[in-house]
C-alpha atoms as a PDB file:
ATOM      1  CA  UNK A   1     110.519  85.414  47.041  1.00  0.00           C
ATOM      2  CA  UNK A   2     110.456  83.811  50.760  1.00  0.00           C
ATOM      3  CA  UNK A   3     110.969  86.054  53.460  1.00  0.00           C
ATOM      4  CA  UNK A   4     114.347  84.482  54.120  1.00  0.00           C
ATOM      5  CA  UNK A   5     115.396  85.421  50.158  1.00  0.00           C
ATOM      6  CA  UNK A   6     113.578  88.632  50.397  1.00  0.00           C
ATOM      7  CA  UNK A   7     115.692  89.463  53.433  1.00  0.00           C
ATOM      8  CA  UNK A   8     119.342  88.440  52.214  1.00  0.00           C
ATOM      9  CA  UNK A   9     118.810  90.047  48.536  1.00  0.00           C
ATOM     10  CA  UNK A  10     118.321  93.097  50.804  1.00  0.00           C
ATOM     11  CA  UNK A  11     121.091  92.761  53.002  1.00  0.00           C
ATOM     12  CA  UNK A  12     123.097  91.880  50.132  1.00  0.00           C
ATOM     13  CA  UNK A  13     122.199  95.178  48.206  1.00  0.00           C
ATOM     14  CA  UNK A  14     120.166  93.256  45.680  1.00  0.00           C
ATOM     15  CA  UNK A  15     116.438  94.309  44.843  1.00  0.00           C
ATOM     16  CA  UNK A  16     113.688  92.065  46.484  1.00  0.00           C
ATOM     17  CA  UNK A  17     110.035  91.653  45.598  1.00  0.00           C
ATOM     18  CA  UNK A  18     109.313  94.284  48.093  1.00  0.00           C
ATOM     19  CA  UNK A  19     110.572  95.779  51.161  1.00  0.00           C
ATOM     20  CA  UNK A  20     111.366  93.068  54.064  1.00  0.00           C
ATOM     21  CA  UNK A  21     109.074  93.784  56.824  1.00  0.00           C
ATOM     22  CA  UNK A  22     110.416  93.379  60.896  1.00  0.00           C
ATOM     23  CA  UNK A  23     108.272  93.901  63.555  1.00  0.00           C
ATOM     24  CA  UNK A  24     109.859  92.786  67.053  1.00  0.00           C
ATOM     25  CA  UNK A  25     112.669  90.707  65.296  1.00  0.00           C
ATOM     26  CA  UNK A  26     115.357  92.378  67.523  1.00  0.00           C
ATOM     27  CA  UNK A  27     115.424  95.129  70.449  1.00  0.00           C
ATOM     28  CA  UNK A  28     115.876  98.054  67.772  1.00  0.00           C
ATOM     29  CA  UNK A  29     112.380  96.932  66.090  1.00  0.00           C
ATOM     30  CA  UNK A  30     110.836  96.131  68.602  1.00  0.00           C
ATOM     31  CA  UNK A  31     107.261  96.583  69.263  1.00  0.00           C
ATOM     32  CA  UNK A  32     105.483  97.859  72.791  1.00  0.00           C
ATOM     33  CA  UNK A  33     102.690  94.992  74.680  1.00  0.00           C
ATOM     34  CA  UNK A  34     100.140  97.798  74.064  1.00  0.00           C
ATOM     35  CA  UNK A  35     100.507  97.882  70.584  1.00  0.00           C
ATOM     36  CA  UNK A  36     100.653  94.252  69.945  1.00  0.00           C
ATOM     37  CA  UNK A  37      97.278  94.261  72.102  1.00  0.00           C
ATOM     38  CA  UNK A  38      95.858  96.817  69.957  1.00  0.00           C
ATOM     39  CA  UNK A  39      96.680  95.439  66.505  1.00  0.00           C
ATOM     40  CA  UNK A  40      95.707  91.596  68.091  1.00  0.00           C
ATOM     41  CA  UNK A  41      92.232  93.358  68.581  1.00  0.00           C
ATOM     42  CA  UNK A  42      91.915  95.605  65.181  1.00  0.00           C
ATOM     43  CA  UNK A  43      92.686  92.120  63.372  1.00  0.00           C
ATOM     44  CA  UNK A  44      90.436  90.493  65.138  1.00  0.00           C
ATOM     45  CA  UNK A  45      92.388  87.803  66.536  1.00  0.00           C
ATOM     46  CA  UNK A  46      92.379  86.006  69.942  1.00  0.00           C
ATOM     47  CA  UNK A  47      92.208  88.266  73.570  1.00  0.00           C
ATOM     48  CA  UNK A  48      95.424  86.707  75.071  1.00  0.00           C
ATOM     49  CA  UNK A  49      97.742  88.306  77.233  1.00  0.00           C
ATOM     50  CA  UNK A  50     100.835  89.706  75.128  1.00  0.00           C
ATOM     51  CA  UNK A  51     104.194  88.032  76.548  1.00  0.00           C
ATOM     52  CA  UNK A  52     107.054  90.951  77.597  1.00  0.00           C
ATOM     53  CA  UNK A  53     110.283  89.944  76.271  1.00  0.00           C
ATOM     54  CA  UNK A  54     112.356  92.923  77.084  1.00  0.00           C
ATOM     55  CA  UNK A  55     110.601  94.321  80.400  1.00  0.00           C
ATOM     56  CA  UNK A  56     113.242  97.700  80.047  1.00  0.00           C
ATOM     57  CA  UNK A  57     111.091  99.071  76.901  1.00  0.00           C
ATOM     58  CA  UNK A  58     108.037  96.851  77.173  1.00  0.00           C
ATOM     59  CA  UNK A  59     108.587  94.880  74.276  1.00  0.00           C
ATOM     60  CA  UNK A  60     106.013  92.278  73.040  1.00  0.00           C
ATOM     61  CA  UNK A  61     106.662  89.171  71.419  1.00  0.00           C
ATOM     62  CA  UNK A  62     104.394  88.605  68.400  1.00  0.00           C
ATOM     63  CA  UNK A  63     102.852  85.206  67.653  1.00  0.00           C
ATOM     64  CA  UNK A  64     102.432  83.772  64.608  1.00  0.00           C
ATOM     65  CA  UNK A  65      98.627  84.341  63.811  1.00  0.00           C
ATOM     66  CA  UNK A  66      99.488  88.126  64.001  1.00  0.00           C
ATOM     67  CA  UNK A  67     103.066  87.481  62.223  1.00  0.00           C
ATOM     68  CA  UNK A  68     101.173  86.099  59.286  1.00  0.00           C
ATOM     69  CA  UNK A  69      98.376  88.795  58.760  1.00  0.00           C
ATOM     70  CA  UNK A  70     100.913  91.273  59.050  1.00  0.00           C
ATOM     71  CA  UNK A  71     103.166  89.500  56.394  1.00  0.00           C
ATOM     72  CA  UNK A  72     106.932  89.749  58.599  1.00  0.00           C
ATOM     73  CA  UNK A  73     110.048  88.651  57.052  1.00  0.00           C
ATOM     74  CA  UNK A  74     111.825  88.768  60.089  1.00  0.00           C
ATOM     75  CA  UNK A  75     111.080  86.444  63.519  1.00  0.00           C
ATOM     76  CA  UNK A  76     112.806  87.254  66.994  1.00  0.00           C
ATOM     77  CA  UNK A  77     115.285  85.325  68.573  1.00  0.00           C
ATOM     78  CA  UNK A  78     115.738  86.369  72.014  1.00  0.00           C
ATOM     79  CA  UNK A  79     118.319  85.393  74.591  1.00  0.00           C
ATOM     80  CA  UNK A  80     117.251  83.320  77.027  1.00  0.00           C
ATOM     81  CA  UNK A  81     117.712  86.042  79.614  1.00  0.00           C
ATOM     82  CA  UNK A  82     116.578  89.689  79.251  1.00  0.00           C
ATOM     83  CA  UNK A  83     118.758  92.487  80.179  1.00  0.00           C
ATOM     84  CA  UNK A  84     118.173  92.486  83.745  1.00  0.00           C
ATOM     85  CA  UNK A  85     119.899  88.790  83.412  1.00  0.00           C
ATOM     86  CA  UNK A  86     116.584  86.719  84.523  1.00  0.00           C
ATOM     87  CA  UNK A  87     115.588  84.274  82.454  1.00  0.00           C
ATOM     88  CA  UNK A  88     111.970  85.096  80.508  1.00  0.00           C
ATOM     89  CA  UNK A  89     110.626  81.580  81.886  1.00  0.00           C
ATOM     90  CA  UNK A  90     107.266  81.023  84.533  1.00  0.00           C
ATOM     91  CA  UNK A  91     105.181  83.369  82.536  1.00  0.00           C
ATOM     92  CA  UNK A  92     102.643  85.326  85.126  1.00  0.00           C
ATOM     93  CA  UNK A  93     100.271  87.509  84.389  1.00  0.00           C
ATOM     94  CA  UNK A  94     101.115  91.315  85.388  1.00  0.00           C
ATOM     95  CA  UNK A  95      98.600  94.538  84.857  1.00  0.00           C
ATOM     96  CA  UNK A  96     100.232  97.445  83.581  1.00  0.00           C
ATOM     97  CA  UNK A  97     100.063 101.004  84.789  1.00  0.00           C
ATOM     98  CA  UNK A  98      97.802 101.640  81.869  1.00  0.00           C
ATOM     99  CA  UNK A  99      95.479  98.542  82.575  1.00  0.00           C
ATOM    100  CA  UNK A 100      96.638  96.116  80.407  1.00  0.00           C
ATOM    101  CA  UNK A 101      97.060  92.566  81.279  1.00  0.00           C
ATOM    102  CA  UNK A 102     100.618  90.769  79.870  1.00  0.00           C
ATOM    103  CA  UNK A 103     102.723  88.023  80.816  1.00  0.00           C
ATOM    104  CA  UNK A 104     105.827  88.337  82.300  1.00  0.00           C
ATOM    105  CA  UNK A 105     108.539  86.364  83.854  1.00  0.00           C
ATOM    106  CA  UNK A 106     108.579  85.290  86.543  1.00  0.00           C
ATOM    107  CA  UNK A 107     111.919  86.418  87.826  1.00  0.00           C
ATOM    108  CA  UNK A 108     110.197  89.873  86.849  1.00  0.00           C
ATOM    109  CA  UNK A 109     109.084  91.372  90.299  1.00  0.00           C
ATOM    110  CA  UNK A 110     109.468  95.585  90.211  1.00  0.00           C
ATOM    111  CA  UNK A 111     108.625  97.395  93.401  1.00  0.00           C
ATOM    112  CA  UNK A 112     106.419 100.159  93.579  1.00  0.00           C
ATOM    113  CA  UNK A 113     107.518 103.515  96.569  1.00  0.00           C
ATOM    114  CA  UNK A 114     105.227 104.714  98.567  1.00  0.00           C
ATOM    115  CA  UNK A 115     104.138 107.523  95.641  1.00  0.00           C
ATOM    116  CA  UNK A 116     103.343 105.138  93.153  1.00  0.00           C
ATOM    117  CA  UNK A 117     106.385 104.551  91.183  1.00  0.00           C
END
């Protein structure tokens, strides 16, 4: 089956060649930057910053190289703006409070109080 036959004979209540698999296809599967990083690195694909597409849970849209290894059925389709309402557009890089480098809109500029929040 194709992923796209695999994923409407499940949705339809009809058995599929195996389970469809979703990774980051919508908010609710979602996966974190750090752990797109981490599987980017045990599958020994390209160092590249991970693009946030939900900034709110620190979602991380998955490319294709690692879409393939990991055999998805499912690929995102985002709204143009995230839930803050700016667009994810002028990707800069930002480093996380645990070190990591990602990209991240532009329009994406948090503050940080005096004690480091």
């Amino acid at each position: 089956m194709t992923s796209q036959e695999r994923l409407h004979a499940s949705l339809d209540h009809r058995a599929p060649d195996r389970v469809p698999i979703d990774f980051g296809g919508t908010m609710v599967t979602g996966i974190h930057v750090s752990c797109v990083a981490a599987l980017r690195d045990h599958y020994g694909l390209e160092r590249r910053p991970v693009r946030i597409h939900d900034p709110g849970q620190m979602l991380g849209i998955i490319d294709d190289d690692l879409r393939t290894i990991l055999g998805l059925d499912v690929v995102g389709v985002f709204a143009r703006k995230t839930r803050y309402g700016f667009p994810n557009e002028n990707w800069r890089e930002v480093r996380l409070p645990w070190g990591q480098v990602a990209l991240a809109s532009g329009h994406f500029r948090p503050s940080v109080d005096p004690n480091g929040d």
